[in-house]
C-alpha atoms as a PDB file:
ATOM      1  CA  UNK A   1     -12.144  66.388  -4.279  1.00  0.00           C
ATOM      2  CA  UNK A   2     -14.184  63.868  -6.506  1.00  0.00           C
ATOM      3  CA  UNK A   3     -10.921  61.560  -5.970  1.00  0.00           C
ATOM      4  CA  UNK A   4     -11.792  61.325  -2.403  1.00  0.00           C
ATOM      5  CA  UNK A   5     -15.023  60.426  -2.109  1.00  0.00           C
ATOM      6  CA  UNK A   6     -14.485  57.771  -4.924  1.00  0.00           C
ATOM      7  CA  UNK A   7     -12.480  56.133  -2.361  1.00  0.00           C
ATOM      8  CA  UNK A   8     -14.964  57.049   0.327  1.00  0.00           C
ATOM      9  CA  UNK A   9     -17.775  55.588  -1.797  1.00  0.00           C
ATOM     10  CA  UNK A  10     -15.978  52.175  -3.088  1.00  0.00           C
ATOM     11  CA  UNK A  11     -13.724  50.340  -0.330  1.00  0.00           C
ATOM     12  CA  UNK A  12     -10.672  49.675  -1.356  1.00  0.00           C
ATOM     13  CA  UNK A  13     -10.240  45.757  -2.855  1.00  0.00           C
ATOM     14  CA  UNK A  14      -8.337  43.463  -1.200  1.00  0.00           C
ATOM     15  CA  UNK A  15      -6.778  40.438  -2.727  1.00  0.00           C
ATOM     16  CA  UNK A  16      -7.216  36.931  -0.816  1.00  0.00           C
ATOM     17  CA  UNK A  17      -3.412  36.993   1.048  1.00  0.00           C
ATOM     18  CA  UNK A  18      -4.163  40.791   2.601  1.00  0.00           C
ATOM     19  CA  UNK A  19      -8.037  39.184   4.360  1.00  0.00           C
ATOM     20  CA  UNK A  20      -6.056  37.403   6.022  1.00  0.00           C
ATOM     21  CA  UNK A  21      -5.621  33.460   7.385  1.00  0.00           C
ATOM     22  CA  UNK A  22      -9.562  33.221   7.981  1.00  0.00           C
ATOM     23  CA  UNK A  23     -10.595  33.541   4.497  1.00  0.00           C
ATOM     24  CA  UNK A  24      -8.052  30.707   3.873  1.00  0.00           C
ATOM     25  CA  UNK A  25      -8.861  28.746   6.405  1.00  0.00           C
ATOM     26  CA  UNK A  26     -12.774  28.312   4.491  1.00  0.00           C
ATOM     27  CA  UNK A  27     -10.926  27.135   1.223  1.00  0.00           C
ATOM     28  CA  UNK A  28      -8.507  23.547   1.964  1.00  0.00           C
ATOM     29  CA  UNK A  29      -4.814  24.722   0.072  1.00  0.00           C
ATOM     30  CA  UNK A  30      -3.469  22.434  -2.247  1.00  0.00           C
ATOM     31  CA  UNK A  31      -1.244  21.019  -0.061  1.00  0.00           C
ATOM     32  CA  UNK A  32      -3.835  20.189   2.371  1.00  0.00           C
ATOM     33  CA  UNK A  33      -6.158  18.594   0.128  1.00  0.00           C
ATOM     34  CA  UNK A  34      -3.188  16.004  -1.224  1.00  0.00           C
ATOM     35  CA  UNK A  35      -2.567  15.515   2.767  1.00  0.00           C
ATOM     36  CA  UNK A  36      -5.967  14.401   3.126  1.00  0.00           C
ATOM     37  CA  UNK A  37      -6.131  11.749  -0.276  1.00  0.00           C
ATOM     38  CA  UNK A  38      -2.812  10.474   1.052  1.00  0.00           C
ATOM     39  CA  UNK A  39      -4.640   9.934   4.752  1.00  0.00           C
ATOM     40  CA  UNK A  40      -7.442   8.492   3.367  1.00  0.00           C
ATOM     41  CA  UNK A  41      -5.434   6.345   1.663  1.00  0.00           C
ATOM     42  CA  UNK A  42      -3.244   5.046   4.153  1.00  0.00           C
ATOM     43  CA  UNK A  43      -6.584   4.544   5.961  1.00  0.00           C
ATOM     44  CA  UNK A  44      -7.878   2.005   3.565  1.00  0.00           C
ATOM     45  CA  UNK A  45      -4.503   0.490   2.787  1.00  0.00           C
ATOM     46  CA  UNK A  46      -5.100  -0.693   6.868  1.00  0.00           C
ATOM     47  CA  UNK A  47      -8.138  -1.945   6.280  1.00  0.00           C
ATOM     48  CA  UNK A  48      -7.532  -3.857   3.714  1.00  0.00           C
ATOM     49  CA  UNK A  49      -4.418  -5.325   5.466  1.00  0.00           C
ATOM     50  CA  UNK A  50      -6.650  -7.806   7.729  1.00  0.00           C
ATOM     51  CA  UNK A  51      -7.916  -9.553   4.878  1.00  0.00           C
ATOM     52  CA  UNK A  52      -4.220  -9.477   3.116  1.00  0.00           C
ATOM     53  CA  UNK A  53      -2.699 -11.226   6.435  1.00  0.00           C
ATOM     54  CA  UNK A  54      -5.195 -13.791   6.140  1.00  0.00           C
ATOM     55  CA  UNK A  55      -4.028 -14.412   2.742  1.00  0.00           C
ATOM     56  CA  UNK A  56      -0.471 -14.417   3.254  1.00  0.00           C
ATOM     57  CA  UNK A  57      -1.174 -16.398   6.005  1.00  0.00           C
ATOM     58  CA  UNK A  58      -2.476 -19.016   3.423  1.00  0.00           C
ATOM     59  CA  UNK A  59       0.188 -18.827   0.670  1.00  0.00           C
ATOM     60  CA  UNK A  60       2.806 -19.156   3.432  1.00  0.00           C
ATOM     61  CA  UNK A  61       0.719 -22.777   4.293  1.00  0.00           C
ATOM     62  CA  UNK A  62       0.043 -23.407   0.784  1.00  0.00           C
ATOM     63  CA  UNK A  63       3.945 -23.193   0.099  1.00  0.00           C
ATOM     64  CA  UNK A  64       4.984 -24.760   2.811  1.00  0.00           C
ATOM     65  CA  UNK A  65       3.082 -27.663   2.160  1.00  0.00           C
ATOM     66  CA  UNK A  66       4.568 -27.866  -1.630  1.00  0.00           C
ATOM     67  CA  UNK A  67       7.382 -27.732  -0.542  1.00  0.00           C
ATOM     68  CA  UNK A  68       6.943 -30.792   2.130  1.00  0.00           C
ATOM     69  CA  UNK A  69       5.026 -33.036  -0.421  1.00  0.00           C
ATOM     70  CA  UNK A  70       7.983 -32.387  -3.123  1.00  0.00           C
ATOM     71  CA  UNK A  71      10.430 -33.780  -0.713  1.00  0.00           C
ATOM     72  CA  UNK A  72       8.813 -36.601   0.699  1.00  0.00           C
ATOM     73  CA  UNK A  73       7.660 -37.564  -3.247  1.00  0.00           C
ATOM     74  CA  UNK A  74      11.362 -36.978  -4.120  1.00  0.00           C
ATOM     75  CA  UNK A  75      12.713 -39.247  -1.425  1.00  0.00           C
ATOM     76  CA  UNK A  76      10.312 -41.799  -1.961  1.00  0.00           C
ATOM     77  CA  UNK A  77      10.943 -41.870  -5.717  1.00  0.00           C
ATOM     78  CA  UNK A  78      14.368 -41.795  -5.285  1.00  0.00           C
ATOM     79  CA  UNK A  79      14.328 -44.706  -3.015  1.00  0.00           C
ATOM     80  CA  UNK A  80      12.154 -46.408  -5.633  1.00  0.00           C
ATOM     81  CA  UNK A  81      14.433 -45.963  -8.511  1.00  0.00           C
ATOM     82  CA  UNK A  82      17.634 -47.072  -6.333  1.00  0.00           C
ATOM     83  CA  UNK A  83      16.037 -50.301  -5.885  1.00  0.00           C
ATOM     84  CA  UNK A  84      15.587 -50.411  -9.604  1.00  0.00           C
ATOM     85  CA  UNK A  85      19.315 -50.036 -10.201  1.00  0.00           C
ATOM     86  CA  UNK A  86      21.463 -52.962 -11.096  1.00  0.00           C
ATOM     87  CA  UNK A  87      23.959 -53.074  -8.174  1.00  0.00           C
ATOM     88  CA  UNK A  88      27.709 -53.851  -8.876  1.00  0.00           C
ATOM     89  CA  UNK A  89      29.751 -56.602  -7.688  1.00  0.00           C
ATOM     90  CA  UNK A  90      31.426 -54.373  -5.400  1.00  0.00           C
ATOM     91  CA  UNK A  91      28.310 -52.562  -3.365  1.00  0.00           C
ATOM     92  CA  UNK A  92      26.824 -56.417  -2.570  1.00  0.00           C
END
């Protein structure tokens, strides 16, 4: 008879999975938490993207224009140093 009111007295405990979804749903999982870094980081990655266009934008120009520069400085400089050639009998 003690036995029962023991268990009249004291409720029985319950671990965290038999309260139920709402006690989880107080305390992020895991899962959910790593969900949430990877959003936030995705987030930023965005933001940060205007400022990275603008640069890409720039070391697309920046090459471009090396590359332009080099051939009109090769061309010319080739030109030059054919004129400094000797020419044979046979080209005049």
């Amino acid at each position: 008879m003690t036995g029962q009111l023991r268990c009249r007295d004291h409720p029985p405990h319950h671990s965290s999975l038999a309260l139920g979804p709402r006690h989880e749903a107080s305390r992020p999982s895991p899962s959910m938490l790593v969900r949430e870094m990877a959003t936030r980081q995705l987030e930023e990655r965005r933001a940060d993207w205007g400022y990275s266009k603008l640069m890409l934008a720039l070391d697309i120009m920046w090459n471009v224009a090396f590359v332009v520069v080099s051939a009109l400085g090769e061309s010319m400089l080739g030109a030059a140093v054919q004129s400094l050639l000797p020419q044979s009998k046979a080209t005049r």
